[in-house]
Protein backbone atom coordinates (compact mmCIF):
# COMPACT_ATOMS: atom_id res chain seq x y z
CA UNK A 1 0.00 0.00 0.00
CA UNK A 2 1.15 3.38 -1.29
CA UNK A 3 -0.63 5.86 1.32
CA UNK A 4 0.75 9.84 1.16
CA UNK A 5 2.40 10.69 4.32
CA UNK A 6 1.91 14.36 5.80
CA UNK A 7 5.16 14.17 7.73
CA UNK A 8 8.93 13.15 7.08
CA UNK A 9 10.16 9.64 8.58
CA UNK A 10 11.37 9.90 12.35
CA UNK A 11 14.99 9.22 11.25
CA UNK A 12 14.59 11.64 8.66
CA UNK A 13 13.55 14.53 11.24
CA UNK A 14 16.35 13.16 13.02
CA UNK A 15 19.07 13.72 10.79
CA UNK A 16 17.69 17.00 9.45
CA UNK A 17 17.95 18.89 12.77
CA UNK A 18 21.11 17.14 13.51
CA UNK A 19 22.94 18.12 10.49
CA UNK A 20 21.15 21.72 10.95
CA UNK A 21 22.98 22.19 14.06
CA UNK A 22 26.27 20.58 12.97
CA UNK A 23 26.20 22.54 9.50
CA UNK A 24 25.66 26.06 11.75
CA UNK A 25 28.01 24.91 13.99
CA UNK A 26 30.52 24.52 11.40
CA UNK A 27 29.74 27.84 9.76
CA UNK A 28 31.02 29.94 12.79
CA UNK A 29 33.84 27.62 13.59
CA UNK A 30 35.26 28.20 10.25
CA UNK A 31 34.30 31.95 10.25
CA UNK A 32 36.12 31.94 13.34
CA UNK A 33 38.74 30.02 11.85
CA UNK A 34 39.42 32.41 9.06
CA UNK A 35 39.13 35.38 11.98
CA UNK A 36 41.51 33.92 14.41
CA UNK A 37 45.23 33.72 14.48
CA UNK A 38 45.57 33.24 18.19
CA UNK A 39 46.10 29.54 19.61
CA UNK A 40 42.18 29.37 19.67
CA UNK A 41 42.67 28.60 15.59
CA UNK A 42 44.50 25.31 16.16
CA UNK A 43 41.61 23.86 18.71
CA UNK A 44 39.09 25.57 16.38
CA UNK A 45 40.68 23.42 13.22
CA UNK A 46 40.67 20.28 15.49
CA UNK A 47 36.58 20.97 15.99
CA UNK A 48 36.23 21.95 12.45
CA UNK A 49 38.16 18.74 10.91
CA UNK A 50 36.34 15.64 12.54
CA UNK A 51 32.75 17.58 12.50
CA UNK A 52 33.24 17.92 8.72
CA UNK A 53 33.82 13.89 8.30
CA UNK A 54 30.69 13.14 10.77
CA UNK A 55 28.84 15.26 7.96
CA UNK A 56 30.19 13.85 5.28
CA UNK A 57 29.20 10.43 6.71
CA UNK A 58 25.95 11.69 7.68
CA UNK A 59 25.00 13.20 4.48
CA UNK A 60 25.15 9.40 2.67
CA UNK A 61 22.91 8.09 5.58
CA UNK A 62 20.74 10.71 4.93
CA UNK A 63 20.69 10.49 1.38
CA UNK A 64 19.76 6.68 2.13
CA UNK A 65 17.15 7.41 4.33
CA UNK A 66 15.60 10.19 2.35
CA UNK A 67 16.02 7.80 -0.69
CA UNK A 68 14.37 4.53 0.87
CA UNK A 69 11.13 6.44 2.99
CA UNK A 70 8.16 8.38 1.41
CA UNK A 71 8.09 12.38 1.84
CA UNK A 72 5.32 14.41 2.07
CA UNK A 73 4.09 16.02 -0.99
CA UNK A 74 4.34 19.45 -1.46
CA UNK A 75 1.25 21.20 -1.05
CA UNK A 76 -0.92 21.44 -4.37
CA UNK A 77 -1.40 24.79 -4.79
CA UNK A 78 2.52 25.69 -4.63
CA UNK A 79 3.32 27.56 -7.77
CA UNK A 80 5.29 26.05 -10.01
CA UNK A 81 8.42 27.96 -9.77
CA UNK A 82 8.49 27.34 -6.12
CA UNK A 83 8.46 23.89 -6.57
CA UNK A 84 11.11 24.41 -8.75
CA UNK A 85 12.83 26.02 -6.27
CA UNK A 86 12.49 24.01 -3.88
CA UNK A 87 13.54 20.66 -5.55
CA UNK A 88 16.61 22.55 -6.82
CA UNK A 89 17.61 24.07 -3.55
CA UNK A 90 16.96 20.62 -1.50
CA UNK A 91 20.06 19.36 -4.20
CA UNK A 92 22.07 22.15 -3.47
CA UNK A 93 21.89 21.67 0.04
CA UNK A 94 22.91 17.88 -1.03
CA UNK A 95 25.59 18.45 -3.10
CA UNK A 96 26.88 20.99 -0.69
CA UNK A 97 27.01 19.01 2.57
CA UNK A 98 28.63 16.19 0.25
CA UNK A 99 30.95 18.61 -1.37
CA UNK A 100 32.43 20.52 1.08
CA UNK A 101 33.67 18.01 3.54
CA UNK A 102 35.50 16.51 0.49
CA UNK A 103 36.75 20.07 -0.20
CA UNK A 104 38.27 20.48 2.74
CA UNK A 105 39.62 16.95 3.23
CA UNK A 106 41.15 17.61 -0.33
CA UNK A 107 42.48 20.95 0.98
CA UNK A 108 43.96 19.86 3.38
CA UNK A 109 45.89 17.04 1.63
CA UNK A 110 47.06 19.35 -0.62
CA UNK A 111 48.88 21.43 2.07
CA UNK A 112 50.83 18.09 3.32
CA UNK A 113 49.52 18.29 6.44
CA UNK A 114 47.23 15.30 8.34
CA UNK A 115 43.79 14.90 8.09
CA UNK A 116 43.46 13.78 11.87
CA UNK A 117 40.09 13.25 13.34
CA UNK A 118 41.81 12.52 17.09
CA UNK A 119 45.04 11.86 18.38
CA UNK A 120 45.17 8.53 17.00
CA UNK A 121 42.78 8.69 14.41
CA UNK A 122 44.25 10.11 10.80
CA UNK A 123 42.52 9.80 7.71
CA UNK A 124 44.71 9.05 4.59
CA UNK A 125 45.28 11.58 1.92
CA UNK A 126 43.34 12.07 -1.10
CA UNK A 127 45.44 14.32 -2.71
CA UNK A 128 49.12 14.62 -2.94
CA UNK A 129 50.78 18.07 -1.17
CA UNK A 130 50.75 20.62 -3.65
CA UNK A 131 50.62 24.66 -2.76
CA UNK A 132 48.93 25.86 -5.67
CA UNK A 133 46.21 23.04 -5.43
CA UNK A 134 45.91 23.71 -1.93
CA UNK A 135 45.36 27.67 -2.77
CA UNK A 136 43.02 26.63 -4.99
CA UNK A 137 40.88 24.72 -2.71
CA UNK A 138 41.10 27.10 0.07
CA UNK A 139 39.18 29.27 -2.04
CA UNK A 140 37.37 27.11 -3.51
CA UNK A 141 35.65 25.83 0.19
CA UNK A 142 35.48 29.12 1.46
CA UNK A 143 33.15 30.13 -1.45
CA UNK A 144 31.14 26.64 -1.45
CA UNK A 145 31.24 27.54 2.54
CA UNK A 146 29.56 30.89 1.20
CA UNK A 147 26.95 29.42 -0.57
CA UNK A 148 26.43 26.85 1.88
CA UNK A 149 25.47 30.07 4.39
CA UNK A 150 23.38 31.21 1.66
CA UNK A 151 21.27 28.74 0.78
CA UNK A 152 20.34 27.56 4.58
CA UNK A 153 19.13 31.38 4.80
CA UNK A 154 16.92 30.76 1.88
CA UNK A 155 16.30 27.24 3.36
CA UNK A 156 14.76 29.10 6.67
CA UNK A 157 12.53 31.35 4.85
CA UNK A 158 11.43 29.21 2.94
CA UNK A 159 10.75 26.72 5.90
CA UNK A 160 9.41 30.30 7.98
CA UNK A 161 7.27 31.48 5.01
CA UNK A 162 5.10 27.90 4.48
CA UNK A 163 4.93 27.81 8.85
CA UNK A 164 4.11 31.38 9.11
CA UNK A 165 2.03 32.95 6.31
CA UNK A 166 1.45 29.80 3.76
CA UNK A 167 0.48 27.57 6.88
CA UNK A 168 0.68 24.72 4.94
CA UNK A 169 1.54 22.19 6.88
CA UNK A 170 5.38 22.52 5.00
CA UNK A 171 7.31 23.35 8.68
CA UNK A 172 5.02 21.08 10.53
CA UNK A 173 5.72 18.15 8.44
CA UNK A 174 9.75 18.25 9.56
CA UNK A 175 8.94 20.20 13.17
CA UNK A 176 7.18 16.98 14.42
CA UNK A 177 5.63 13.87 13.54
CA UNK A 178 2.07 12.41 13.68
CA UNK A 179 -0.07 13.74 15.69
CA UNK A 180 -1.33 10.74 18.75
């Protein structure tokens, strides 16, 4: 049986607000990062490395979940360019959480340093040291980080516009599940 649901899967609200709060968190660890050259950058880098990995990880469970459980249509009456948008910004936010922890893994390859995720723990390089590649993708992941910011802002209106004015049933769908 092939019955609509009217709210995301349990593990699916899960790993949504999970990943919300790691992606945010990484956001202002990295702005603070790229603001800090006092010791607090080194302990900042060691937060900012092994979150990055748990999101990269994260993102193919999620992708699997999100993949292998139904999701709630969209409402009916949504225009057509914002379902448009919204398909197309869900895949950005996809390819984004995928793409930047590989990013920065690469990046950090590239400057011959260890990717280490503890003080035991060291992930193997995926790229061989190289300065200009490194430049490269130092830019390159603080742009993507850019967007990243970006598109969670659109993200939140969007989610804020369907709770607050459309009230839609949109927000509610990934806020909570069915009600007992």
């Amino acid at each position: 049986m092939n019955t609509p649901t009217s709210h995301f899967a349990p593990l699916a609200r899960l790993l949504h607000w999970l990943m919300a709060l790691m992606i945010i968190a990484m956001l202002f660890i990295g702005a603070g990062m790229a603001a800090s050259v006092s010791e607090r950058h080194e302990w900042l880098l060691n937060l900012h490395k092994p979150l990055g990995i748990a999101i990269l990880l994260l993102v193919v469970v999620r992708l699997f979940v999100r993949f292998s459980t139904r999701q709630p249509p969209l409402p009916a009456d949504l225009p057509a360019v914002q379902v448009l948008a919204a398909k197309l910004s869900h895949v950005l936010l996809y390819a984004l959480m995928f793409i930047l922890p590989v990013v920065g893994w690469a990046m950090i390859s590239a400057a011959g340093d260890p990717v280490m995720l503890s003080s035991s723990l060291q992930l193997p390089s995926i790229l061989p040291a190289n300065p200009t590649t490194f430049a490269f993708l130092r830019k390159a992941h603080t742009y993507l980080a850019y967007l990243l910011f970006l598109t969670v802002l659109l993200h939140l209106a969007a989610a804020l516009f369907h709770g607050w004015i459309r009230r839609d049933g949109v927000l509610q769908s990934m806020l909570r599940g069915k009600a007992l």
